[in-house]
PDB file of N, CA and C in Angstrom:
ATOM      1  N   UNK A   1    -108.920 120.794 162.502  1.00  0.00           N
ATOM      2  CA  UNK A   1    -110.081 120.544 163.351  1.00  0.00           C
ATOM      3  C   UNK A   1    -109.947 121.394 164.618  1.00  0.00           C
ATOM      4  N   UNK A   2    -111.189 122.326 164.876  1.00  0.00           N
ATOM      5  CA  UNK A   2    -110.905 123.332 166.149  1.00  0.00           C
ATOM      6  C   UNK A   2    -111.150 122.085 167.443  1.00  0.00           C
ATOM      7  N   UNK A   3    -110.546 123.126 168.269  1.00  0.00           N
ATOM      8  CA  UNK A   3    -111.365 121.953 169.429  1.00  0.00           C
ATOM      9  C   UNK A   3    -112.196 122.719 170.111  1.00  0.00           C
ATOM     10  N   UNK A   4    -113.362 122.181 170.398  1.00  0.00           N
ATOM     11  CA  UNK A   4    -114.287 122.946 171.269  1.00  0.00           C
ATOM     12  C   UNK A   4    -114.523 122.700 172.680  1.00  0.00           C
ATOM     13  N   UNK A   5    -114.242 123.445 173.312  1.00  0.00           N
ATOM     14  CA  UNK A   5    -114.750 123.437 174.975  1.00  0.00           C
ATOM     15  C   UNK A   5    -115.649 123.174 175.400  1.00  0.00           C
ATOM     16  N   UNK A   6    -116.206 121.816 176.210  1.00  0.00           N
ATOM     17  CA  UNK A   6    -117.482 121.960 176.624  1.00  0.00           C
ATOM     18  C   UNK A   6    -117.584 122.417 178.032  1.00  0.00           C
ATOM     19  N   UNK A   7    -118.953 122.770 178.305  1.00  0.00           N
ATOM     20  CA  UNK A   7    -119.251 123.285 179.855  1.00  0.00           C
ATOM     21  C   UNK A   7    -119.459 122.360 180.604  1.00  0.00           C
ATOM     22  N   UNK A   8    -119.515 121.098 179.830  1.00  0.00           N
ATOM     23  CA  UNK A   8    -120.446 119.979 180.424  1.00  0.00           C
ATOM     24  C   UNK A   8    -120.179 118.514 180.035  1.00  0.00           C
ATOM     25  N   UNK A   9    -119.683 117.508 180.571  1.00  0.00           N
ATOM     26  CA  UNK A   9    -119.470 116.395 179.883  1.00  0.00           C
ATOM     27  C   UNK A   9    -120.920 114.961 180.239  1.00  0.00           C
ATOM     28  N   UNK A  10    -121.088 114.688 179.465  1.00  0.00           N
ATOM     29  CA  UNK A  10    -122.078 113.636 179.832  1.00  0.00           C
ATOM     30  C   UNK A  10    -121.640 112.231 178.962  1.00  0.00           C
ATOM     31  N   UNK A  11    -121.592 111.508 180.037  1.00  0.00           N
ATOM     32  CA  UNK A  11    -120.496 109.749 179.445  1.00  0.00           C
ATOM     33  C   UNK A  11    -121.703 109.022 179.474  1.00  0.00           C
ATOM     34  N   UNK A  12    -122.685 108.228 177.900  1.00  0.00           N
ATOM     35  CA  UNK A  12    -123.587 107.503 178.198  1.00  0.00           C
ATOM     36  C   UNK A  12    -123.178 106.016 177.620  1.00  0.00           C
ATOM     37  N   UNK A  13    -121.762 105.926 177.790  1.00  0.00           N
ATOM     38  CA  UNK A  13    -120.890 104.558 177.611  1.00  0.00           C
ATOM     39  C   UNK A  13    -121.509 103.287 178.208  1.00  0.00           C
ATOM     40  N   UNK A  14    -121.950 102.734 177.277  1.00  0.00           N
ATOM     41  CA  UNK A  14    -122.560 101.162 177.506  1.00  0.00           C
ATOM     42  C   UNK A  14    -123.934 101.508 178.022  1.00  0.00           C
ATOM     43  N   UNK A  15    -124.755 102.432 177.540  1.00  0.00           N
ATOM     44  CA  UNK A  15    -125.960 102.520 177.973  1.00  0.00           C
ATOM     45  C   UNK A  15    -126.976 102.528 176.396  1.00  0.00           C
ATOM     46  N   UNK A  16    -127.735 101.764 176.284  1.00  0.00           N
ATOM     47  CA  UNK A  16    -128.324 101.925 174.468  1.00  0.00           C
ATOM     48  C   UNK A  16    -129.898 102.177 174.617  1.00  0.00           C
ATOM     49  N   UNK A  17    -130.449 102.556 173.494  1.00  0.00           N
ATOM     50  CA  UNK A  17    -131.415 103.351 173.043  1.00  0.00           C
ATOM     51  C   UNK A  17    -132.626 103.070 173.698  1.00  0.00           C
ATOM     52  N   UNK A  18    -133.321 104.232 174.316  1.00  0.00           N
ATOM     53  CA  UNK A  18    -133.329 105.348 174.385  1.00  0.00           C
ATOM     54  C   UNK A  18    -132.427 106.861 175.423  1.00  0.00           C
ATOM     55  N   UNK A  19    -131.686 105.184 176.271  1.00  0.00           N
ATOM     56  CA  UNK A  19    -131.047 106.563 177.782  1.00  0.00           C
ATOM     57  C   UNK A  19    -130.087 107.255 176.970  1.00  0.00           C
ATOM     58  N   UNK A  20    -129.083 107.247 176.114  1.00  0.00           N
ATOM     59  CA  UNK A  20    -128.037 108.115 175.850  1.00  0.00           C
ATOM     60  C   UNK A  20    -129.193 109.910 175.796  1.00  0.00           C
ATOM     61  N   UNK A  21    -130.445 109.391 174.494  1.00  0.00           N
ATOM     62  CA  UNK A  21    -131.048 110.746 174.048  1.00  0.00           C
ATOM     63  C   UNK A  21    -131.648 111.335 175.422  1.00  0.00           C
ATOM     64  N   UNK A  22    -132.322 110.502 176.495  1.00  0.00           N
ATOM     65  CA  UNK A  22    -133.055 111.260 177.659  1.00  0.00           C
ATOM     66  C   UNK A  22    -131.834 111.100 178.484  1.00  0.00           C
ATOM     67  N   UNK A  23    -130.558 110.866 178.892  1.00  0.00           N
ATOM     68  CA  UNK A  23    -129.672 111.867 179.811  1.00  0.00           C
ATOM     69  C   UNK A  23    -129.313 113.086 178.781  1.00  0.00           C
ATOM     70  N   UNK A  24    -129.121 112.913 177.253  1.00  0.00           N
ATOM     71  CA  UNK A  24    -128.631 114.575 177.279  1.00  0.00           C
ATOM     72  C   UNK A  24    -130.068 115.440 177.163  1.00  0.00           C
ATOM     73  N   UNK A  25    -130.836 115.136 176.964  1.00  0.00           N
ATOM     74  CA  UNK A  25    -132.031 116.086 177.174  1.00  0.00           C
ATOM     75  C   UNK A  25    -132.135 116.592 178.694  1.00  0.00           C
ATOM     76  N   UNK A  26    -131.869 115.396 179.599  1.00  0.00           N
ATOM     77  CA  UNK A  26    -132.122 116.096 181.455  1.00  0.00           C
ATOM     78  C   UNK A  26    -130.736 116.815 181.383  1.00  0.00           C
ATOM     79  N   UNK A  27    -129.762 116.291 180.771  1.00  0.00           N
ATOM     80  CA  UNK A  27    -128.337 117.445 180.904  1.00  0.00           C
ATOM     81  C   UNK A  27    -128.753 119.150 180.605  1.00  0.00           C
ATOM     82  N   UNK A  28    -129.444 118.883 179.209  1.00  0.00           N
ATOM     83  CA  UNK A  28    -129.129 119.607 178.916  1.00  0.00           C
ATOM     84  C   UNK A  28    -130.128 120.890 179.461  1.00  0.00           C
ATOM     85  N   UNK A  29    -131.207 120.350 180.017  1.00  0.00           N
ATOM     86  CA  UNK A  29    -131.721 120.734 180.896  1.00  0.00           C
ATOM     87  C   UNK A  29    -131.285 121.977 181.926  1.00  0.00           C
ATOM     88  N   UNK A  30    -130.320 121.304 182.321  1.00  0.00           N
ATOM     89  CA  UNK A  30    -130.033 122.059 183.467  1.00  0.00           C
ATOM     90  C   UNK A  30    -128.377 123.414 182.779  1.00  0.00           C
ATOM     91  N   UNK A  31    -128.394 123.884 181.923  1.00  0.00           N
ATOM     92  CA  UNK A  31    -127.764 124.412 181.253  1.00  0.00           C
ATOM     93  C   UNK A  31    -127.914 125.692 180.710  1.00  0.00           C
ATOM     94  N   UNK A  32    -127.491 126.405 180.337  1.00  0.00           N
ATOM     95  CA  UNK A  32    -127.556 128.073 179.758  1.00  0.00           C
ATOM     96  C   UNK A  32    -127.557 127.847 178.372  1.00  0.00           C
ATOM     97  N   UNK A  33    -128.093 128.651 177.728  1.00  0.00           N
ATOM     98  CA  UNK A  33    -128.584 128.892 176.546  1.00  0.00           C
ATOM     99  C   UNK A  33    -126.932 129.105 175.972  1.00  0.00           C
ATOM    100  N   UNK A  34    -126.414 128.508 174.875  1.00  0.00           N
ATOM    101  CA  UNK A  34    -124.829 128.652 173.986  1.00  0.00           C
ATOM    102  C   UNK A  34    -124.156 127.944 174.902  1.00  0.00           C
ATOM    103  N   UNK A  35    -124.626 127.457 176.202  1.00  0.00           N
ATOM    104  CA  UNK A  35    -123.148 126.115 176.617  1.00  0.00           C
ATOM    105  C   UNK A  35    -122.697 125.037 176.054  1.00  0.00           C
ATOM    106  N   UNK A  36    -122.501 124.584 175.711  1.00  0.00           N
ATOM    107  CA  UNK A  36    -121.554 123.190 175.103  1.00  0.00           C
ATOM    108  C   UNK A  36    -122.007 122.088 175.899  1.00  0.00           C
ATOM    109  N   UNK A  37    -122.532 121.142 175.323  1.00  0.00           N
ATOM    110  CA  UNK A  37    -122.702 119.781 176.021  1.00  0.00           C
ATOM    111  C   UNK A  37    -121.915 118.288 174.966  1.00  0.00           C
ATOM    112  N   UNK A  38    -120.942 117.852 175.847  1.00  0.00           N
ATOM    113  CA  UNK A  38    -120.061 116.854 175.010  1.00  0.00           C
ATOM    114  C   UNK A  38    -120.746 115.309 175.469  1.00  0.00           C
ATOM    115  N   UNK A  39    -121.519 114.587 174.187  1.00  0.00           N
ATOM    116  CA  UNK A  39    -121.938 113.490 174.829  1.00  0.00           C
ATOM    117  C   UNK A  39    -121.230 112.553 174.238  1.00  0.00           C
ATOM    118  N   UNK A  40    -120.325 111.811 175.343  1.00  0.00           N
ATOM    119  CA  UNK A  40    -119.797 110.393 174.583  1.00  0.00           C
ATOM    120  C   UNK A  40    -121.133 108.902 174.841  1.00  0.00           C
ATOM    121  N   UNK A  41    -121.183 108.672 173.598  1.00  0.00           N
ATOM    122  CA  UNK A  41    -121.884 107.541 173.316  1.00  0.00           C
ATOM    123  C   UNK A  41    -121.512 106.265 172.674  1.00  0.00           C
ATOM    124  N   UNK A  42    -121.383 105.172 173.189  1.00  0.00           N
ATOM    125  CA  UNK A  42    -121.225 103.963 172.269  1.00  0.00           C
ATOM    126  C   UNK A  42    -121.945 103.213 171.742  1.00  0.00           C
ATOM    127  N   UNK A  43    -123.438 103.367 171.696  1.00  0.00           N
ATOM    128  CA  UNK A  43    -124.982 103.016 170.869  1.00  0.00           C
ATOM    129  C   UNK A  43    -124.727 103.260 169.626  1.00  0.00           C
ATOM    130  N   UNK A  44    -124.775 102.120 168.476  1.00  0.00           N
ATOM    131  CA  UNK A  44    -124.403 102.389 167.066  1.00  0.00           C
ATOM    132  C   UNK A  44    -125.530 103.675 167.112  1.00  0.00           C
ATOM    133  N   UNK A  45    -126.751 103.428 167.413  1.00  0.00           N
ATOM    134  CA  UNK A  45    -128.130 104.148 166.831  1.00  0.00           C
ATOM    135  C   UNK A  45    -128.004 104.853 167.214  1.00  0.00           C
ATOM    136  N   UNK A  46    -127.248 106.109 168.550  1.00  0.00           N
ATOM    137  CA  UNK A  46    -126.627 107.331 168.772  1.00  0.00           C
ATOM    138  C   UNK A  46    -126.482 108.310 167.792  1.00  0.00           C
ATOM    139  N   UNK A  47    -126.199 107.508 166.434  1.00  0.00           N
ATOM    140  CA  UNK A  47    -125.385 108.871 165.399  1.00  0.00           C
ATOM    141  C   UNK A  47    -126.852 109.060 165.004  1.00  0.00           C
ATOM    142  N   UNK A  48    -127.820 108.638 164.402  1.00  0.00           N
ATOM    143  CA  UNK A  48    -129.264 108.547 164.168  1.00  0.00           C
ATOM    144  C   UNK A  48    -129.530 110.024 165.142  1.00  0.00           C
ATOM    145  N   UNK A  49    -129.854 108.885 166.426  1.00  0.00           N
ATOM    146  CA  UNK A  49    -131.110 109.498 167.560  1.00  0.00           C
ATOM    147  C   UNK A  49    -130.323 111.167 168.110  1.00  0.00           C
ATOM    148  N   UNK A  50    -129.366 110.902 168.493  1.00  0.00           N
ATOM    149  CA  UNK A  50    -128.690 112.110 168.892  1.00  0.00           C
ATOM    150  C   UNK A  50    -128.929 113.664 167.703  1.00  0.00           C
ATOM    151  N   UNK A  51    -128.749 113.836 166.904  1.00  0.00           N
ATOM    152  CA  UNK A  51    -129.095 114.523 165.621  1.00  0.00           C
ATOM    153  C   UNK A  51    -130.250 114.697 165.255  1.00  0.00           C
ATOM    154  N   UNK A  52    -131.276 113.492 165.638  1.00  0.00           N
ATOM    155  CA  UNK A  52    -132.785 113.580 165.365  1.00  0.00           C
ATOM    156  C   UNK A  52    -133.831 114.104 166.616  1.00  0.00           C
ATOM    157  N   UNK A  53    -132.818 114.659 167.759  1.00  0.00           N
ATOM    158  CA  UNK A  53    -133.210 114.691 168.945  1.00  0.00           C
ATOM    159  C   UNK A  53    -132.384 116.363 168.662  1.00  0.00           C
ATOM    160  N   UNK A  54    -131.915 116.506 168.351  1.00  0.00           N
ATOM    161  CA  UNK A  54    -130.938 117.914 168.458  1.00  0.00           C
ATOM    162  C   UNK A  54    -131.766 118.950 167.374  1.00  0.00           C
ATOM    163  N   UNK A  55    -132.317 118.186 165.915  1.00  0.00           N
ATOM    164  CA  UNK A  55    -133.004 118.974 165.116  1.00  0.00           C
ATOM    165  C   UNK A  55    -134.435 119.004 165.888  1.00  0.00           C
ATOM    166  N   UNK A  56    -135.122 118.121 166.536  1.00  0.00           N
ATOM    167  CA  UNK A  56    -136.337 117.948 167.089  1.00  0.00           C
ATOM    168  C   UNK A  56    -136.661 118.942 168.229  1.00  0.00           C
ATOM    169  N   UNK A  57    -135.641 119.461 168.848  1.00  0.00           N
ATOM    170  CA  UNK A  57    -135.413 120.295 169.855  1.00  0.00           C
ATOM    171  C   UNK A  57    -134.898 121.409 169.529  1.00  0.00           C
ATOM    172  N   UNK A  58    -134.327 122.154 168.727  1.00  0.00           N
ATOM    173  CA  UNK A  58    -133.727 123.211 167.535  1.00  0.00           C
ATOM    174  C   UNK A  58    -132.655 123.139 168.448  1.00  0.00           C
ATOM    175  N   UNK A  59    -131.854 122.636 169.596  1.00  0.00           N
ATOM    176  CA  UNK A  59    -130.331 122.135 169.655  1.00  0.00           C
ATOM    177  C   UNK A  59    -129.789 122.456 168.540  1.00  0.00           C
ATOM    178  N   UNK A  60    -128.347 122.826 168.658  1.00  0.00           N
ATOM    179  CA  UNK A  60    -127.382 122.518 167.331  1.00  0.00           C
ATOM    180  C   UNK A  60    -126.099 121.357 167.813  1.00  0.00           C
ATOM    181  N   UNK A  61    -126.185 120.456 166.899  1.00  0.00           N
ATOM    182  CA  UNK A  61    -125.302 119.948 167.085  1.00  0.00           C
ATOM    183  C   UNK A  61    -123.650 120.429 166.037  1.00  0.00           C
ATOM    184  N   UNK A  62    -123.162 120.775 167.056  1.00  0.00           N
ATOM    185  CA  UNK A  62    -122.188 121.822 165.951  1.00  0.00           C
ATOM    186  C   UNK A  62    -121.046 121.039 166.045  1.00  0.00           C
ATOM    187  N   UNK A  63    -120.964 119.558 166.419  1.00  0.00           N
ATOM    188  CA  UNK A  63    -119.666 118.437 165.810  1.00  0.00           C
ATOM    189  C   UNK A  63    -120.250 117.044 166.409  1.00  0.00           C
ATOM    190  N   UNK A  64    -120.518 116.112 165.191  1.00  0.00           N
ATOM    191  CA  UNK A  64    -120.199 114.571 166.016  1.00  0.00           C
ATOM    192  C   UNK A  64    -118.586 113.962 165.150  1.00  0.00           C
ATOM    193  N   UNK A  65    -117.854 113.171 166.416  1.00  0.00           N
ATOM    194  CA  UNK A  65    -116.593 112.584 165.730  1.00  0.00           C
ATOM    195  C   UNK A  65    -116.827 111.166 166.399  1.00  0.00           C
ATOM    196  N   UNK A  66    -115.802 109.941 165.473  1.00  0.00           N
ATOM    197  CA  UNK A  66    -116.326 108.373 165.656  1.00  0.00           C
ATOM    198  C   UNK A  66    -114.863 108.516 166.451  1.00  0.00           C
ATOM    199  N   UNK A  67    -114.476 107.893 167.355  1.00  0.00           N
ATOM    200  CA  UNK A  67    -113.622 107.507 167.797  1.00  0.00           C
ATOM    201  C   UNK A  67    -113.352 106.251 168.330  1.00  0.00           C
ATOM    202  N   UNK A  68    -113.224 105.376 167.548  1.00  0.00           N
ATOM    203  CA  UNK A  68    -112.884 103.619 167.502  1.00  0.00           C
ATOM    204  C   UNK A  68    -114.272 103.520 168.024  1.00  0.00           C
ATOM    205  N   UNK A  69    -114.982 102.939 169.393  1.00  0.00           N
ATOM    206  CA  UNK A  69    -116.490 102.318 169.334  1.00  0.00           C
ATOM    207  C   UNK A  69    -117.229 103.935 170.106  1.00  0.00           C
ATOM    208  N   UNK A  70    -116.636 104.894 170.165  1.00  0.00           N
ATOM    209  CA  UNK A  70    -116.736 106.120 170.574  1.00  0.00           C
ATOM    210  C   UNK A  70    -117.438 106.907 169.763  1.00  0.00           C
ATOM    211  N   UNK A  71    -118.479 107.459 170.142  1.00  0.00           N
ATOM    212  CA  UNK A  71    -118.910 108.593 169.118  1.00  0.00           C
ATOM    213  C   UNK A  71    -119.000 109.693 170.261  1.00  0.00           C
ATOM    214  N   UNK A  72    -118.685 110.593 170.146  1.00  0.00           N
ATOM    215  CA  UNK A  72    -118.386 112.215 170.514  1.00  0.00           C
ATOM    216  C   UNK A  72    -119.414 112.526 169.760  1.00  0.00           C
ATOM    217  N   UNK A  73    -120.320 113.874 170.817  1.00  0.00           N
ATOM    218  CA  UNK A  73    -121.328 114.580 170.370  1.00  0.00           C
ATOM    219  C   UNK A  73    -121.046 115.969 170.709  1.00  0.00           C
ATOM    220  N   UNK A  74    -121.442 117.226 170.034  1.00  0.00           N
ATOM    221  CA  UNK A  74    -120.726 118.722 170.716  1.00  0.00           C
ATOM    222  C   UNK A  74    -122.312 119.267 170.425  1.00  0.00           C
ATOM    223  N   UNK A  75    -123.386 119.174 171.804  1.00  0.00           N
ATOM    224  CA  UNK A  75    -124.291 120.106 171.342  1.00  0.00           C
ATOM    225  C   UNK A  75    -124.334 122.027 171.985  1.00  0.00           C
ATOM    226  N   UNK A  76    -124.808 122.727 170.984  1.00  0.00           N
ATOM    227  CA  UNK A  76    -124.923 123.717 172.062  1.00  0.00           C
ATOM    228  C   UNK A  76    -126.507 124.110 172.332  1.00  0.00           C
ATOM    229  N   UNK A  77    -126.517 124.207 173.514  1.00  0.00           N
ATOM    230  CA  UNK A  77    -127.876 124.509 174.054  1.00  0.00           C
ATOM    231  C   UNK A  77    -128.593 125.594 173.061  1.00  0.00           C
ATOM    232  N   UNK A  78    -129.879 125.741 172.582  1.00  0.00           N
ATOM    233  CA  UNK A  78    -130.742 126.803 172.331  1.00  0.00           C
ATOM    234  C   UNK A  78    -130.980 127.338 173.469  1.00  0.00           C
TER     235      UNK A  78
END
């Protein structure tokens, strides 16, 4: 497993659906086109919305990992 660098960390820990998807959208916002945005989320519905928000936006999400109630997101900006 590589590890990837992000430019940017965004923690939406104990926050549930819809704020995790609209803080990384204002994150990602403010960002350069190929930066890395790492979103930790603990919203079961995260693995869903995050991915359906990343294809909806042509985002790539180029890694999600579960980490015990942790889900890790690796998007890179379009």
């Amino acid at each position: 497993m590589e590890n990837i660098t992000a430019n940017k960390v965004l923690d939406t820990s104990g926050l549930n659906c819809p704020l995790p998807v609209l803080k990384t959208k204002k994150a990602l916002e403010d960002m350069q086109s190929g930066e890395i945005l790492e979103v930790i989320a603990t919203d079961p519905g995260s693995k869903a919305d995050i991915p359906a928000f990343c294809q909806r936006t042509g985002n790539e999400l180029v890694k999600m990992v579960e980490e015990g109630d942790r889900i890790l997101f690796y998007i890179k900006k379009k």
